[in-house]
Structures are given as C-alpha cells and as structure tokens.
N, C-alpha and C. Protein backbone atom coordinates (compact mmCIF):
# COMPACT_ATOMS: atom_id res chain seq x y z
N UNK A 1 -97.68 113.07 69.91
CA UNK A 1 -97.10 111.86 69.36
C UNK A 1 -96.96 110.79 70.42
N UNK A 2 -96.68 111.11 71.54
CA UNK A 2 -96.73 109.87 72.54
C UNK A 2 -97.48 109.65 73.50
N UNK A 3 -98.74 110.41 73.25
CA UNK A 3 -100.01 109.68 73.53
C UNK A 3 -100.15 108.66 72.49
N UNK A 4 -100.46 108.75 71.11
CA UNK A 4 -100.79 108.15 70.07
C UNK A 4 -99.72 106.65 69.94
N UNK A 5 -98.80 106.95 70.31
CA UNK A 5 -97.97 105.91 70.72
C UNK A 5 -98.21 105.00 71.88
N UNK A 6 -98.54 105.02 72.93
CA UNK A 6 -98.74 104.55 74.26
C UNK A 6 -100.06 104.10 74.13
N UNK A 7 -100.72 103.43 74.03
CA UNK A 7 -102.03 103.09 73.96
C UNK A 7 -102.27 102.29 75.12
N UNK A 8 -103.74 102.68 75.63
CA UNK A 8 -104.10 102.46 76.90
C UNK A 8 -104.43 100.79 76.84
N UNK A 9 -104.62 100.12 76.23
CA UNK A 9 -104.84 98.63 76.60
C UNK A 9 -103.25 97.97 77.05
N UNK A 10 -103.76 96.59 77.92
CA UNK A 10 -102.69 95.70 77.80
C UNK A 10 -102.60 94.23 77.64
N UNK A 11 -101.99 93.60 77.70
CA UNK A 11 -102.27 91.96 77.59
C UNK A 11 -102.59 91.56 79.11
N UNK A 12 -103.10 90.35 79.13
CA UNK A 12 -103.60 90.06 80.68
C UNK A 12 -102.87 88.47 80.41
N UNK A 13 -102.63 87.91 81.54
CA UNK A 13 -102.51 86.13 81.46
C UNK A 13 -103.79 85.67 82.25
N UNK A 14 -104.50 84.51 81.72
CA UNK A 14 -105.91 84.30 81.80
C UNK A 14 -105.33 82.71 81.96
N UNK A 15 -105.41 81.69 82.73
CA UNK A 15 -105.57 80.53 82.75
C UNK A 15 -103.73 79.87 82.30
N UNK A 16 -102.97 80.80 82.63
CA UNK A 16 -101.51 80.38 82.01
C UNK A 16 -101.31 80.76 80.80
N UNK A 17 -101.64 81.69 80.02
CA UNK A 17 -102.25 82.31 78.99
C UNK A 17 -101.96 83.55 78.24
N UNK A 18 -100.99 84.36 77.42
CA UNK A 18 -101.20 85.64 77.76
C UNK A 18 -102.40 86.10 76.98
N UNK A 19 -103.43 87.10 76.74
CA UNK A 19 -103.97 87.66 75.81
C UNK A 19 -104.08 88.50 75.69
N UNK A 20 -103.65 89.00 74.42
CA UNK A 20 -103.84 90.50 73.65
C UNK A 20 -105.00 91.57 73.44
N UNK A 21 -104.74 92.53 73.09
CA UNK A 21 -105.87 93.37 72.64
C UNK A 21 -106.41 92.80 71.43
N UNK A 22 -107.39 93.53 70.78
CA UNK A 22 -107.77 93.51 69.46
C UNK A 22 -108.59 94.34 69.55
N UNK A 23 -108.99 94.29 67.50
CA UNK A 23 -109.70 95.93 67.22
C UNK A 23 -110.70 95.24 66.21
N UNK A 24 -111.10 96.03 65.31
CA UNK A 24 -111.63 95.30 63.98
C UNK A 24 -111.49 94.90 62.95
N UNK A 25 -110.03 95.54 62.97
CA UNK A 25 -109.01 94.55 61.38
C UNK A 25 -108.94 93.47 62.01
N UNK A 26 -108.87 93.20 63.30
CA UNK A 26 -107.69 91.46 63.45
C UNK A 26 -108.92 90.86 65.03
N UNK A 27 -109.80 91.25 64.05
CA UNK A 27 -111.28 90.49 65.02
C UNK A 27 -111.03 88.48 65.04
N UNK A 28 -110.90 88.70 64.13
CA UNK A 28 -111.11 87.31 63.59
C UNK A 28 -110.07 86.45 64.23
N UNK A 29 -108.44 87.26 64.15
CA UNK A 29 -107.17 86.05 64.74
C UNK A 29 -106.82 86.48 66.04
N UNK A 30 -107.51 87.45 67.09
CA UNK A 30 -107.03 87.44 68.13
C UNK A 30 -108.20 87.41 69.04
N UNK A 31 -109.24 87.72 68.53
CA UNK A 31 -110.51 87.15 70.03
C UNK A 31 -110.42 85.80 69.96
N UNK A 32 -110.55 85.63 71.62
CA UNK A 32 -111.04 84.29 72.00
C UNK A 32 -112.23 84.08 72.23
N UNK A 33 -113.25 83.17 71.90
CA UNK A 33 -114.61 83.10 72.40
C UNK A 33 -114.59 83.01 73.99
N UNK A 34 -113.51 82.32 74.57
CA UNK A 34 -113.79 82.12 76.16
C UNK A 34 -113.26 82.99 76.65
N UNK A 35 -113.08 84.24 76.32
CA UNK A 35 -112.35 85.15 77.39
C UNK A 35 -113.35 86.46 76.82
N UNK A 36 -113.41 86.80 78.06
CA UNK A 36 -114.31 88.37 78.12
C UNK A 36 -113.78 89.32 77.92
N UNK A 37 -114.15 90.43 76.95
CA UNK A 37 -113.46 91.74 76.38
C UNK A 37 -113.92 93.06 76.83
N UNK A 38 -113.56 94.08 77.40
CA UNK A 38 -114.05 95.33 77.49
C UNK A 38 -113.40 96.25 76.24
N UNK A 39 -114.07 97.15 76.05
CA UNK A 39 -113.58 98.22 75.48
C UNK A 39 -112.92 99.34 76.05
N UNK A 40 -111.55 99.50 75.05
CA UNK A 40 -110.87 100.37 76.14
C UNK A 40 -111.22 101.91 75.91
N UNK A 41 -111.30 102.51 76.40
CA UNK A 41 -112.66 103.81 76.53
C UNK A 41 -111.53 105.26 75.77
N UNK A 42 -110.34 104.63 76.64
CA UNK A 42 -108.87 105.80 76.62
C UNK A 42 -108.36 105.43 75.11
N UNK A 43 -108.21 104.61 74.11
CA UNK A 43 -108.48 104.22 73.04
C UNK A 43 -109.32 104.70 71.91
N UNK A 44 -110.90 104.32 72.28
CA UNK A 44 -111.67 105.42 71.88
C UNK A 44 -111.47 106.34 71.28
N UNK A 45 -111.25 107.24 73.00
CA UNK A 45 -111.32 108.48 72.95
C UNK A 45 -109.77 109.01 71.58
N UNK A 46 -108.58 108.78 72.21
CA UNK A 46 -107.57 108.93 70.98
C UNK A 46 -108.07 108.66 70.19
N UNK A 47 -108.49 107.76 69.41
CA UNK A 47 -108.94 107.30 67.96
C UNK A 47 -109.98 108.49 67.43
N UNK A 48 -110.55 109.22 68.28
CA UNK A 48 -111.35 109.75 68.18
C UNK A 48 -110.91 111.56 68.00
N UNK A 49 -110.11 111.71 69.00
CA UNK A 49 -109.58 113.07 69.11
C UNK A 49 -108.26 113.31 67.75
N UNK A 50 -107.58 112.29 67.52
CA UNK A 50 -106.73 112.04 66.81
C UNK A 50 -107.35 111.83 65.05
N UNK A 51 -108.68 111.72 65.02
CA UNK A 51 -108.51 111.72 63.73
C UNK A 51 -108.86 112.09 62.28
N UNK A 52 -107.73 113.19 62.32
CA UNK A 52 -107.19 114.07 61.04
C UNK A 52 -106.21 113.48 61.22
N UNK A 53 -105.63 112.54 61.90
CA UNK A 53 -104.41 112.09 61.27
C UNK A 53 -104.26 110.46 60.54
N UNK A 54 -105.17 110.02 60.38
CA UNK A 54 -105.93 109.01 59.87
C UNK A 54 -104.80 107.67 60.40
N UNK A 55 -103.40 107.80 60.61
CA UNK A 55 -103.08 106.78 61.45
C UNK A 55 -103.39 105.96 62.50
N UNK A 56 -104.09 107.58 63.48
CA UNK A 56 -104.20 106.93 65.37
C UNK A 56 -105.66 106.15 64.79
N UNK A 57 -106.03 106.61 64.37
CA UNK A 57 -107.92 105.84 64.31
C UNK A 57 -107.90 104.42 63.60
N UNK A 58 -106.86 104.02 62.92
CA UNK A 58 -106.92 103.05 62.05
C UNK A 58 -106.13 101.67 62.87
N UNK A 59 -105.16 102.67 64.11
CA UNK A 59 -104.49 101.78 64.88
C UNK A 59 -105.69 101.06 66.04
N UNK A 60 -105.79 102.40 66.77
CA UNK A 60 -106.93 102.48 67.72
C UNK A 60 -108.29 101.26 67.84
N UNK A 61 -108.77 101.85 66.67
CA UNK A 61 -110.01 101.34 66.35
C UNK A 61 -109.45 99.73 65.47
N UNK A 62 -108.97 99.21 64.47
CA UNK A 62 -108.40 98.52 64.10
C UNK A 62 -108.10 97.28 64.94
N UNK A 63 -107.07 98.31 66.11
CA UNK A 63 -105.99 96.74 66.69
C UNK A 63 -106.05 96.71 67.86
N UNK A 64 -106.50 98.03 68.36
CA UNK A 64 -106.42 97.61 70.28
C UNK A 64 -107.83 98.49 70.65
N UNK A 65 -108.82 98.22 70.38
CA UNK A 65 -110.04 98.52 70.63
C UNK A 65 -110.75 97.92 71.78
N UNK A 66 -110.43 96.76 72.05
CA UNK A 66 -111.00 95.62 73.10
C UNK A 66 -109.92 95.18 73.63
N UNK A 67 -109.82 95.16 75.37
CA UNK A 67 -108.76 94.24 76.17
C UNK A 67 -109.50 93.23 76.70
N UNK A 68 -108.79 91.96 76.68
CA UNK A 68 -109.52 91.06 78.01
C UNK A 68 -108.79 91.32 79.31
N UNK A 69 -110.38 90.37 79.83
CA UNK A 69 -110.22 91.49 81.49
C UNK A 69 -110.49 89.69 82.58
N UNK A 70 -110.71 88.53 81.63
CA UNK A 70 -111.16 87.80 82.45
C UNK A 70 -111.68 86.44 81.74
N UNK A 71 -111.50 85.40 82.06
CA UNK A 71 -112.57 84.16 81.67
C UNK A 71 -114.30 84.54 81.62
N UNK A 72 -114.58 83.85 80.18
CA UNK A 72 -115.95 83.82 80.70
C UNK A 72 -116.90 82.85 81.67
N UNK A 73 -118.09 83.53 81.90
CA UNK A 73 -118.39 82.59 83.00
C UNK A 73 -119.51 81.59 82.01
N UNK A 74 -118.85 79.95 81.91
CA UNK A 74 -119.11 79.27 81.05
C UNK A 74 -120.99 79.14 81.68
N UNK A 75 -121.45 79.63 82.84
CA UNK A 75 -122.84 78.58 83.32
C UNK A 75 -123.78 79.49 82.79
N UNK A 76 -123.64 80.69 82.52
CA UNK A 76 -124.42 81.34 81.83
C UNK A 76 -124.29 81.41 80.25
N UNK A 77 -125.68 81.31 79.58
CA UNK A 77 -125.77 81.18 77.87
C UNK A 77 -126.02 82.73 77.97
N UNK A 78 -125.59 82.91 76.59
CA UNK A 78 -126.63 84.84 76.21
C UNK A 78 -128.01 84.22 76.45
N UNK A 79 -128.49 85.26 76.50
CA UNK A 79 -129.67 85.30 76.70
C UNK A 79 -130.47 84.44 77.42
N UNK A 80 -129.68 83.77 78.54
CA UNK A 80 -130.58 83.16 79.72
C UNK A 80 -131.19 83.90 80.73
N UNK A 81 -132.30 82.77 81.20
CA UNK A 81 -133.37 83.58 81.74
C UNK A 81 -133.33 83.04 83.10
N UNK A 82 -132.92 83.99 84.44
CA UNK A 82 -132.53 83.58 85.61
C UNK A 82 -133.75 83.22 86.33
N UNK A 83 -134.12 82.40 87.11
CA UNK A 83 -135.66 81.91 87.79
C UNK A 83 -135.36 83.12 89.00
C-alpha cells in the first residue's frame, strides 16, 4: 500500500514555474508544449506490477506517467536536419 501511495514522480520549478506530472487522463490540462517530459520508469513499473488492483494502473498510467525535467530547447524543430 505505500509503495502505491508514494509515487516516484515530482513537480520541478522551470523558469519561476512549478510543473506537475501528468499521465493520459489529464494529457490535455497539464502538459506544457515548452517544457520537456520524461517518463517515470518507477511508475511504470508499479502500474504495471500492481495491476489486479485496477486502482495503481489507472493512477500511474492516468496521472503521473510523465515528469518534467527541463525547458525545451526552442532552436531545434522535430525533425531537423543538423549540417
């Protein structure tokens, strides 16, 4: 129970800023386009080991799936092509 409780992401402050996790229910109201996200791996894995209990996976995966870790770096586009 308090693994499933404790979840490995955290908020970061980015530019004076704080920002949150997010998952895939709440994609939409808590990513920022300018801030860079990792996936938190320790998250995952609970969501993963945890579920027969259909709570941890729905939290997990859901709401704290991705932490930011950083600004993006605005000079690069996707898919640019470095000389």
């Amino acid at each position: 129970m308090a693994l499933g409780c404790g979840g490995c992401g955290s908020t970061k402050m980015i530019g004076g800023v704080e920002y949150g996790t997010y998952g895939l229910i709440n994609e939409d109201d808590k990513k920022n386009e300018n801030v860079e996200y990792d996936v938190i791996w320790g998250n995952v894995i609970l969501g993963a080991v945890f579920f027969e209990t259909f709570v941890a996976p729905i939290y997990f995966f859901g709401f704290s799936m991705f932490k930011p870790v950083g600004p993006k770096d605005a000079s690069e586009a996707k898919g640019q092509v470095r000389p």
